[in-house]
Protein backbone atom coordinates (compact mmCIF):
# COMPACT_ATOMS: atom_id res chain seq x y z
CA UNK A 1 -2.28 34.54 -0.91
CA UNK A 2 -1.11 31.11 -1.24
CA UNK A 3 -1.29 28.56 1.44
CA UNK A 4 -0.45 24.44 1.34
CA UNK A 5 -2.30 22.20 2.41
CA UNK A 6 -1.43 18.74 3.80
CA UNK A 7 -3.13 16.75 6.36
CA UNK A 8 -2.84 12.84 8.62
CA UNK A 9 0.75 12.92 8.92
CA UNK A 10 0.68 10.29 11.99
CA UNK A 11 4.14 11.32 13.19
CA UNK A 12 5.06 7.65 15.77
CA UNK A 13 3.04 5.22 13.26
CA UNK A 14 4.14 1.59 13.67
CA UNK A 15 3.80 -0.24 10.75
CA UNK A 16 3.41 -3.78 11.01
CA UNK A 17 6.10 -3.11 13.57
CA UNK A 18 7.99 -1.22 10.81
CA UNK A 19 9.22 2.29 12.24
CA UNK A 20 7.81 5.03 9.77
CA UNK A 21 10.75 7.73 10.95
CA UNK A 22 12.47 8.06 8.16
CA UNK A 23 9.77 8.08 5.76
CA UNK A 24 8.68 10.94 7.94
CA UNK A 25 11.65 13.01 8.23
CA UNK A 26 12.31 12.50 4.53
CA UNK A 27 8.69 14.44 3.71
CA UNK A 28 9.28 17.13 6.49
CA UNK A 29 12.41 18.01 4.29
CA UNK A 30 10.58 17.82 1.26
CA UNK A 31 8.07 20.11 2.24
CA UNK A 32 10.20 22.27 3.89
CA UNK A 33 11.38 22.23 0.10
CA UNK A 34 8.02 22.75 -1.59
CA UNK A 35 7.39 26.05 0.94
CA UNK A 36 10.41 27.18 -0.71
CA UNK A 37 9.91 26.66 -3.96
CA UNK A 38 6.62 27.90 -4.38
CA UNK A 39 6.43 30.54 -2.08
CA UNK A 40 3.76 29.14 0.23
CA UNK A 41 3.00 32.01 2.75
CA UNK A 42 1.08 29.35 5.57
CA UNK A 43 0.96 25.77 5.68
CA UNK A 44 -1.82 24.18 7.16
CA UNK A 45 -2.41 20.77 9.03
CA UNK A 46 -5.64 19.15 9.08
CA UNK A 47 -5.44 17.25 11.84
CA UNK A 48 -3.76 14.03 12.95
CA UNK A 49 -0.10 15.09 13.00
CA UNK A 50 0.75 12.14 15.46
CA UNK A 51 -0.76 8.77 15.70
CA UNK A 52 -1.37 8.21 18.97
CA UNK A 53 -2.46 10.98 21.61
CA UNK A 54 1.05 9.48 23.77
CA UNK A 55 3.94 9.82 20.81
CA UNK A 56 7.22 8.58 21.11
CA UNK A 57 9.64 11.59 21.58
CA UNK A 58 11.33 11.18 18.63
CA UNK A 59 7.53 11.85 16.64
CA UNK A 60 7.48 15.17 19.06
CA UNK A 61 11.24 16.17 18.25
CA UNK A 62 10.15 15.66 14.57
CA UNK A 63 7.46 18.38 15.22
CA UNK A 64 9.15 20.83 17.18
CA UNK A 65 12.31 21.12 14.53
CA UNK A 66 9.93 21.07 11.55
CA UNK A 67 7.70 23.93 13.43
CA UNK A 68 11.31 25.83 13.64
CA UNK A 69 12.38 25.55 10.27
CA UNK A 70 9.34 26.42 8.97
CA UNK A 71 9.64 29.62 10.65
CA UNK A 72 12.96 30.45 9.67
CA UNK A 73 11.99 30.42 6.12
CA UNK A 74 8.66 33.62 7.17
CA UNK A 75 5.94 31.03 6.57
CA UNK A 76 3.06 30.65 9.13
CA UNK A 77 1.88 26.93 10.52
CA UNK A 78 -1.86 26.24 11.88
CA UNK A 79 -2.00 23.04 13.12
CA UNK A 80 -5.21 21.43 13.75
CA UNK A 81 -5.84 18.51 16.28
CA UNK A 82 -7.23 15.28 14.77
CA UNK A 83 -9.16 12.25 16.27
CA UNK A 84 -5.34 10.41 17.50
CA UNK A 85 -4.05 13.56 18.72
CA UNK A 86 -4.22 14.29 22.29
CA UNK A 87 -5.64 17.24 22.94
CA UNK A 88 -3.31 17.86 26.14
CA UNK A 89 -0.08 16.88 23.85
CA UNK A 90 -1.21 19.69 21.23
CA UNK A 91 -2.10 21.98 23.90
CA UNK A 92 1.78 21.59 25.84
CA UNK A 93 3.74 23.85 23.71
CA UNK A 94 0.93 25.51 21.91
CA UNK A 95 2.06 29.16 23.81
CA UNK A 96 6.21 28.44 23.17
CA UNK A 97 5.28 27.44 19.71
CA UNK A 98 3.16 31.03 19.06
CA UNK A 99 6.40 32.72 19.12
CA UNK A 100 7.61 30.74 16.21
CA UNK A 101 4.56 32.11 14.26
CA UNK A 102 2.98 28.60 14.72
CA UNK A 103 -1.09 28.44 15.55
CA UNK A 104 -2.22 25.23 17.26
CA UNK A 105 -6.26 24.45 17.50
CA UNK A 106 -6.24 21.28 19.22
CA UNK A 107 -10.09 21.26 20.18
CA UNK A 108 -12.74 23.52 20.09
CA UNK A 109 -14.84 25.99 22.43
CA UNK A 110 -17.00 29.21 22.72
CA UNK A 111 -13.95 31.63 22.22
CA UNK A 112 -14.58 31.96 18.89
CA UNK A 113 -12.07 34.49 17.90
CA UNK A 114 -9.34 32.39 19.64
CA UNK A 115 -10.60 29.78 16.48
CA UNK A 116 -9.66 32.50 13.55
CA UNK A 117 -6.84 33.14 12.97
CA UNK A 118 -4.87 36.24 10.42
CA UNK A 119 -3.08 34.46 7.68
CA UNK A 120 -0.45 36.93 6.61
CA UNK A 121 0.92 37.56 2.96
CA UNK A 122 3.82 40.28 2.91
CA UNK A 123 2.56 41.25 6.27
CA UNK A 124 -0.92 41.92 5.21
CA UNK A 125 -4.08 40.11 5.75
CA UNK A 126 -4.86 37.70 3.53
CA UNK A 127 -7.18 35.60 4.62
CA UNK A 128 -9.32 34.60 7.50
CA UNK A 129 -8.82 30.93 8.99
CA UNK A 130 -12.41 29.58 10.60
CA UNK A 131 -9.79 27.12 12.50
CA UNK A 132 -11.98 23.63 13.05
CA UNK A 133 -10.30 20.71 14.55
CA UNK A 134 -11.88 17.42 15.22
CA UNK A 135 -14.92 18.19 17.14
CA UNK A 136 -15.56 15.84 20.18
CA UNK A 137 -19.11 15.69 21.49
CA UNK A 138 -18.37 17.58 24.79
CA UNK A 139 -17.14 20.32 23.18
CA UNK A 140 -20.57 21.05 21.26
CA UNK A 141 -23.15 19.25 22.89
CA UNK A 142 -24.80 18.56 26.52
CA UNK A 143 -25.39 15.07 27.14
CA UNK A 144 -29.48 14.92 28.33
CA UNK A 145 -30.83 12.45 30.47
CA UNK A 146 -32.23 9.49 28.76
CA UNK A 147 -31.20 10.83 25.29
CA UNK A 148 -31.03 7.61 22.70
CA UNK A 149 -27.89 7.09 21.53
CA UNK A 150 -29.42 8.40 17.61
CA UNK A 151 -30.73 11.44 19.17
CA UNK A 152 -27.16 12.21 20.56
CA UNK A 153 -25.93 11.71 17.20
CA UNK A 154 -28.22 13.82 15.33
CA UNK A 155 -27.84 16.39 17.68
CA UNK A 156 -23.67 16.39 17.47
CA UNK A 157 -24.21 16.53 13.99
CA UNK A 158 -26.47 19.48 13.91
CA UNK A 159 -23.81 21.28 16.92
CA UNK A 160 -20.90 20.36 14.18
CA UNK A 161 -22.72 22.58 11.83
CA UNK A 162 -23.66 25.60 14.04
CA UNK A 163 -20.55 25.97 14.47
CA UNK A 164 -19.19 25.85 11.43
CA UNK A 165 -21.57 28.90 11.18
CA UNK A 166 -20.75 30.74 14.19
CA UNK A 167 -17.46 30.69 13.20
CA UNK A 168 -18.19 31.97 9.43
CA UNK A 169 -20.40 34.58 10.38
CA UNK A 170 -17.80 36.05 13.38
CA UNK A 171 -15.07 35.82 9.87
CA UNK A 172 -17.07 37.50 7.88
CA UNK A 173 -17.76 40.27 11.15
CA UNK A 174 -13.98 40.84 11.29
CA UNK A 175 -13.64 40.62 7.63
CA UNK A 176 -16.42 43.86 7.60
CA UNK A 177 -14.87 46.06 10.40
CA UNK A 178 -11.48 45.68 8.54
CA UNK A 179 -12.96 46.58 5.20
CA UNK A 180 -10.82 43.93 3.50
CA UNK A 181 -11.62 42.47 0.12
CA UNK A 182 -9.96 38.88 1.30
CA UNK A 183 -11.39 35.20 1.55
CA UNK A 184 -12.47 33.01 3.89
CA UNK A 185 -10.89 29.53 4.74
CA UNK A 186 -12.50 26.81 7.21
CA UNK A 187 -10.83 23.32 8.21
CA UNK A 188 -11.65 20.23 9.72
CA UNK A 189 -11.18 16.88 10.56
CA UNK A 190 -14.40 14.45 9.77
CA UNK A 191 -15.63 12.18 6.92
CA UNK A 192 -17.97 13.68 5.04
CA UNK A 193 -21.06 12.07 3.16
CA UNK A 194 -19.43 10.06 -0.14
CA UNK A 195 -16.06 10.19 0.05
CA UNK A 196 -14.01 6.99 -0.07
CA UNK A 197 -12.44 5.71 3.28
CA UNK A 198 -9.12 3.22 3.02
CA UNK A 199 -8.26 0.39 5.53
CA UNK A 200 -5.96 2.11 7.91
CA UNK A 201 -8.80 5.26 8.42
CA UNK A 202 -10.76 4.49 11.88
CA UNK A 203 -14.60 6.03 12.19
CA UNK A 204 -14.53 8.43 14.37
CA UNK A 205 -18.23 8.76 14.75
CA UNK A 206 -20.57 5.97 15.92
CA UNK A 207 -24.31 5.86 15.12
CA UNK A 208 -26.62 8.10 12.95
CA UNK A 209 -23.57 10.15 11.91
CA UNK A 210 -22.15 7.88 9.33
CA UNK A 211 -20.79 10.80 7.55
CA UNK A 212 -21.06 15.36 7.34
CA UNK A 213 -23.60 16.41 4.95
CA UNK A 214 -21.46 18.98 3.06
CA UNK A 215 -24.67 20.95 2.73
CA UNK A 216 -23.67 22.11 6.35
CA UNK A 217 -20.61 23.79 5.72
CA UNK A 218 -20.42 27.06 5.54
CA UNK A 219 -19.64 29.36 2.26
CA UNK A 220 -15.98 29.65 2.96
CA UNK A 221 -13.71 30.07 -0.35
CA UNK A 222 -12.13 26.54 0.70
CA UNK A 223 -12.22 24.17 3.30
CA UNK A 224 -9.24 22.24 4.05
CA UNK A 225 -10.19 18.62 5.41
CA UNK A 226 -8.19 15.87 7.01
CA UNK A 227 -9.19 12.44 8.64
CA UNK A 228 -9.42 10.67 5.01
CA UNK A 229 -6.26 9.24 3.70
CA UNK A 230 -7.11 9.67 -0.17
CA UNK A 231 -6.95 12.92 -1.82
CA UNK A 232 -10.18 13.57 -2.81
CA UNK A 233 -13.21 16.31 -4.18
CA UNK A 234 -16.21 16.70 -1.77
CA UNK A 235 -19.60 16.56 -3.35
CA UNK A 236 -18.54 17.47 -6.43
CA UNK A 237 -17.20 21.03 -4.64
CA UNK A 238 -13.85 21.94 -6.35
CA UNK A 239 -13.33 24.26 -3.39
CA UNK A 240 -14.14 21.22 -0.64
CA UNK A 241 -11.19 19.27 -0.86
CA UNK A 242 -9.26 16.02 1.69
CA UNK A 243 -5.44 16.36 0.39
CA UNK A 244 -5.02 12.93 1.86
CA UNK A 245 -2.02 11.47 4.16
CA UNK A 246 1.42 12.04 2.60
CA UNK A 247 2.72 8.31 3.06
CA UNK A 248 0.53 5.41 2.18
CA UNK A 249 -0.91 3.87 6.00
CA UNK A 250 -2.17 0.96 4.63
CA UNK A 251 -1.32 -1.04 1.71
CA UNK A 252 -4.42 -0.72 -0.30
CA UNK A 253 -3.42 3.53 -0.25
CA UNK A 254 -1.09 2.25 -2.47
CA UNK A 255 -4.00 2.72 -5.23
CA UNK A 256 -3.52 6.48 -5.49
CA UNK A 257 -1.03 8.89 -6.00
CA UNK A 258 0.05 10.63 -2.22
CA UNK A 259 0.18 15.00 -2.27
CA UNK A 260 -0.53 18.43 -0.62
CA UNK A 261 -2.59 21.07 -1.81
CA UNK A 262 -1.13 24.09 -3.18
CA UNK A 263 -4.10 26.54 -2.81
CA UNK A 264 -3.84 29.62 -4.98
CA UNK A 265 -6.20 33.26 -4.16
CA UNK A 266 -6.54 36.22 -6.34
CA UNK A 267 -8.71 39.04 -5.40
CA UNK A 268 -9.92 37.79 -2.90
CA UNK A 269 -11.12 34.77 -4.27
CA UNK A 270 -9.91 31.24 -4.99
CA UNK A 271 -8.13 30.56 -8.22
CA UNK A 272 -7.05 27.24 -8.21
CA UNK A 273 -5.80 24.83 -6.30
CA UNK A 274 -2.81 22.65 -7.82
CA UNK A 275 -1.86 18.93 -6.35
CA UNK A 276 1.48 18.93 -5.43
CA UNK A 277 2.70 14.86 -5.83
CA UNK A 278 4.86 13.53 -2.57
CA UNK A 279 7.83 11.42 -3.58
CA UNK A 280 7.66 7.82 -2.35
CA UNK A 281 10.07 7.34 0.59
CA UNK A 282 10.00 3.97 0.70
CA UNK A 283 9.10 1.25 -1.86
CA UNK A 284 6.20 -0.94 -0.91
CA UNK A 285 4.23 -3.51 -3.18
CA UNK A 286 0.92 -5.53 -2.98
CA UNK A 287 1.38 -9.05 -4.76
CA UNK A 288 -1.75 -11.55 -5.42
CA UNK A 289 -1.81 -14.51 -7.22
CA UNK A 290 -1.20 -17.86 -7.04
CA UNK A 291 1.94 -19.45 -5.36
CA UNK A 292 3.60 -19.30 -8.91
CA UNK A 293 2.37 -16.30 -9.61
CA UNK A 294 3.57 -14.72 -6.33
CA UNK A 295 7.13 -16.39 -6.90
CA UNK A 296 7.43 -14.97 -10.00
CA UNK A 297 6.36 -11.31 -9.09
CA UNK A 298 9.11 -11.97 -5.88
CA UNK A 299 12.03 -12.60 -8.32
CA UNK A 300 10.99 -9.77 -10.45
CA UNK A 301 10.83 -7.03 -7.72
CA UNK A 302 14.23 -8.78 -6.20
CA UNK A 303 15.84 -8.04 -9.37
CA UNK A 304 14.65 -4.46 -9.88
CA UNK A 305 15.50 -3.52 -6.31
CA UNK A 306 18.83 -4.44 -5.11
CA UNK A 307 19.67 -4.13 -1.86
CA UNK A 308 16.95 -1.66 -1.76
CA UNK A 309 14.32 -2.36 1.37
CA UNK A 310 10.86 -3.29 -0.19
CA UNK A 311 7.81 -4.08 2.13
CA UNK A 312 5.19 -6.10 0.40
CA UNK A 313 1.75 -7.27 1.56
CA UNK A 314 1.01 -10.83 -0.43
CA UNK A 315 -2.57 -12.27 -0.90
CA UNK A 316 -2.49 -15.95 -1.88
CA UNK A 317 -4.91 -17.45 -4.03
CA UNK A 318 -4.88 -21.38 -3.25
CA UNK A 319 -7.30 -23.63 -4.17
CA UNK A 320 -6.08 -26.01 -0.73
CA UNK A 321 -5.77 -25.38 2.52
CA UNK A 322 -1.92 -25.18 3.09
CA UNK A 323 -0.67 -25.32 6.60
CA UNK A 324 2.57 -24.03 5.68
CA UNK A 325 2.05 -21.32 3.62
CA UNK A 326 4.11 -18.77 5.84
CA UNK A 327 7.18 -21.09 5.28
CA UNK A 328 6.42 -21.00 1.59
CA UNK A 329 6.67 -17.36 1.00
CA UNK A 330 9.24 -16.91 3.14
CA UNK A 331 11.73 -19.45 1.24
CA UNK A 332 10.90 -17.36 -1.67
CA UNK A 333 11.89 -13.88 -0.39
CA UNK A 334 15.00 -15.51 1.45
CA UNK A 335 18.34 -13.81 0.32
CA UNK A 336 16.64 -10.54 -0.78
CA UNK A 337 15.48 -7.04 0.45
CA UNK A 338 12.10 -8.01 0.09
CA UNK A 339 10.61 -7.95 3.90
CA UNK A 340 6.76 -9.60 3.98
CA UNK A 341 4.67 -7.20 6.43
CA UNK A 342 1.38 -8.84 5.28
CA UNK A 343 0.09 -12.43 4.44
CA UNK A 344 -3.32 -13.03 3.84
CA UNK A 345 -5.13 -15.58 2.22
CA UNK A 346 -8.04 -14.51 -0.62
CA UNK A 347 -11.57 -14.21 -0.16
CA UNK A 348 -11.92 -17.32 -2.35
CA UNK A 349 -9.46 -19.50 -0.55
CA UNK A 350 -11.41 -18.59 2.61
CA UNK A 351 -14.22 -20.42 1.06
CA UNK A 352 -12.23 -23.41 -0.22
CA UNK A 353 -10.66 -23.96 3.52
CA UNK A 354 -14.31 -23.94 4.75
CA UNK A 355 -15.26 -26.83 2.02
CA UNK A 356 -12.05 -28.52 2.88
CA UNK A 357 -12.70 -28.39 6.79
CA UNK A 358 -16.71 -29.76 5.87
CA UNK A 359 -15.05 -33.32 4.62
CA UNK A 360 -13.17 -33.58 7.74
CA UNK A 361 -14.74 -35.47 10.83
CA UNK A 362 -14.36 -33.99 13.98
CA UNK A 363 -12.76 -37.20 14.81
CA UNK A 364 -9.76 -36.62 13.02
CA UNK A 365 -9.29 -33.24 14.39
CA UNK A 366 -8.14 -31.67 17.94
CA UNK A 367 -9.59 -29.18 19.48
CA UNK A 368 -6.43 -27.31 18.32
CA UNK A 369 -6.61 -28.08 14.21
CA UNK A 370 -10.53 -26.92 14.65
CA UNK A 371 -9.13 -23.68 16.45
CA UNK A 372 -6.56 -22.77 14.08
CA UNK A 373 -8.24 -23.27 11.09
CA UNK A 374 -11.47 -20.77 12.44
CA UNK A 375 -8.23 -18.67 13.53
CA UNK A 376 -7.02 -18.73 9.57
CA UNK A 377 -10.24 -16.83 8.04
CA UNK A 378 -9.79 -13.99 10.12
CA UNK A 379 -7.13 -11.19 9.37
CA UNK A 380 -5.43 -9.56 12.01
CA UNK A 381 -3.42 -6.54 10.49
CA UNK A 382 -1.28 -4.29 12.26
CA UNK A 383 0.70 -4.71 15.46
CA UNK A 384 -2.27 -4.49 17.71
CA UNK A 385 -4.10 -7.01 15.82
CA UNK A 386 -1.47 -9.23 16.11
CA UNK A 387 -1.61 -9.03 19.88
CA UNK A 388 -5.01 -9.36 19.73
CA UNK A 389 -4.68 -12.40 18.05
CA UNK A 390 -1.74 -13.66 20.82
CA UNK A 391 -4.04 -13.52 23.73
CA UNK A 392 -6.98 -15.33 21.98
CA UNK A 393 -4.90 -18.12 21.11
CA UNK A 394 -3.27 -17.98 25.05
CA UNK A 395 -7.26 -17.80 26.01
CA UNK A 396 -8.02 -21.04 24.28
CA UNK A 397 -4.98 -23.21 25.28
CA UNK A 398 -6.05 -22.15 28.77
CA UNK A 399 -9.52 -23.20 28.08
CA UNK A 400 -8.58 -26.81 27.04
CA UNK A 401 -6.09 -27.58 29.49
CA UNK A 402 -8.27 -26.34 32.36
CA UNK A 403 -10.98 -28.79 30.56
CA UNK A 404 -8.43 -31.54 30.36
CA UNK A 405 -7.41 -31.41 33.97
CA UNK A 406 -10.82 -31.17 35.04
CA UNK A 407 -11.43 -33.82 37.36
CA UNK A 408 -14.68 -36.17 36.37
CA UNK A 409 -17.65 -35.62 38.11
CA UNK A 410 -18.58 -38.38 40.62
């Protein structure tokens, strides 16, 4: 038995306005590729296969042709729901997609058989899928009058883990009456206790339960996690494993190498699991430095690019506070392929604005320098942040000129 698995796809992301479609539909071929090549017989999806629980149609026509394909090459799909799917969106097709040998799990419930699923190898059994999406609170738990909000917690977390039992123990049931020597897989979608998060990964659980104690998962051969972006080991459990998001979401994912999970069985039992590396789809950077320094690494990456598109997110290390840094950078990328998604200023230049703003009187300052240069030690990433960041500054100028043409009291 051999399945692959892959995980946080976030079909629809915007990326600093930047479309991610073709990144996407370039890795849906290349996976449709890797099936192929190494004779995967299912393919599993951890959860998060769109980014927002409303995607645009062309994320959803992205899904539905891959779940076709897929199925013309004999190879089964599970797909689980994450903490940005909708669990309505999943749920839409989820009967016209079980003819195409597709499984969807978009929450859970009590019908615990309708949560394992047959993986098939040659038309056998080959393993048992304890299916585990992301598990929202009123799905596991009932809400109790004047509960504290750390009792609530606790209590999700122990409801997580009961039934990641239930589940186990009704596999293992089936598992019996079939008298099949075959293993056990479980998924899910949830940070667990010590792994290591990255910038574009939201919590998804608020309060006491910071993160899953793998000590309550169940003894499944492997469990197949999604939610975290970086590939990663769980507590030190070779068989416990995140394969990570196969495009970088943020810039600081950058730091690691993006893959799937080929997961290999013999016997019954797991034999190894080989990381599979994605190809880069499209080339993106992270610069810091001075302004010289930046300049210089912007000429060097113009050269070795071309007319190739390169998104870069700079952090600028200046010892002054310079008003017109934005027009700085982008007289140095003019004339290139070289598109700036991200400008930030470093920790240490936050400090030397602060020092900078201390030997200025208020005197010499509006009301607007004092605003924007409070407004320039925050960072607001993303498109949402940067609308965020649009209606505080429309909240303030309405603030001052209300103030202004306040009449004087009498």
């Amino acid at each position: 038995m051999r399945i692959l698995h892959t995980s946080d796809w976030h079909l629809g992301q915007n990326f600093f306005t930047k479309s991610r479609k073709n990144e996407h539909l370039a890795f849906l071929r290349w996976l449709l590729e890797a099936v192929t090549k190494h004779n995967i017989d299912a393919v599993i999806v951890a959860g998060d296969v769109f980014d927002t629980g409303a995607p645009p149609s062309y994320a959803r026509e992205m899904y539905n042709q891959f779940v076709v394909d897929l199925n013309l090459q004999g190879c089964q799909l599970v797909v689980l729901g994450g903490n940005h799917d909708s669990v309505s969106t999943l749920n839409e097709s989820k009967q016209l997609l079980a003819c195409l040998n597709t499984h969807v799990i978009a929450n859970t419930s009590d019908e615990l058989d309708e949560q394992i699923i047959e993986l098939k190898s040659d038309g056998k059994i080959g393993a048992y899928l304890c299916a585990v999406p992301f598990v929202r609170a009123r799905d596991v738990v009932s809400s109790q009058a004047g509960e504290s909000g750390v009792a609530k917690q606790q209590a999700l977390g122990k409801a997580i883990e009961q039934h990641y039992h239930d589940l186990f123990n009704r596999a293992c049931e089936l598992r019996s009456e079939q008298s099949l020597n075959v293993p056990i897989i479980a998924t899910g979608h949830l940070t667990a206790l010590g792994v290591t998060a990255t910038e574009s990964v939201r919590d998804i659980y608020i309060g006491t339960l910071d993160g899953f104690d793998a000590k309550g998962f169940p003894a499944a051969d492997y469990i197949a996690l999604g939610h975290i972006h970086r590939p990663q080991i769980v507590a030190k459990k070779q068989h416990i494993r995140y394969s990570g998001s196969p495009i970088p979401l943020s810039f600081d994912e950058l730091k690691s190498d993006k893959q799937v999970l080929m997961v290999n069985f013999d016997d019954g039992k797991l034999e190894c699991v080989e990381p599979i590396s994605v190809p880069r789809f499209q080339e993106m950077h992270s610069l810091k430095g001075d302004l010289a320094t930046i300049e210089s690494q912007i000429k060097q990456l113009a050269a070795e690019s071309g007319e190739s598109s390169v998104w870069v997110s700079i952090e600028v290390q200046v010892q002054d506070f310079l008003s017109d840094l934005q027009n700085r950078i982008q007289l140095m990328v003019d004339g290139t392929s070289i598109e700036v998604l991200q400008l930030r200023r470093s920790r240490e230049s936050y400090s030397a604005s602060l020092k900078q703003a201390k030997n200025e009187t208020l005197a010499e300052l509006t009301p607007f320098d004092v605003f924007n240069k409070r407004l320039e030690l925050e960072e607001f990433e993303g498109e949402s942040e940067q609308e965020r960041r649009t209606r505080i500054t429309q909240t303030f100028k309405k603030i001052v000129s209300d103030i202004e043409h306040q009449e004087p009291a009498e």
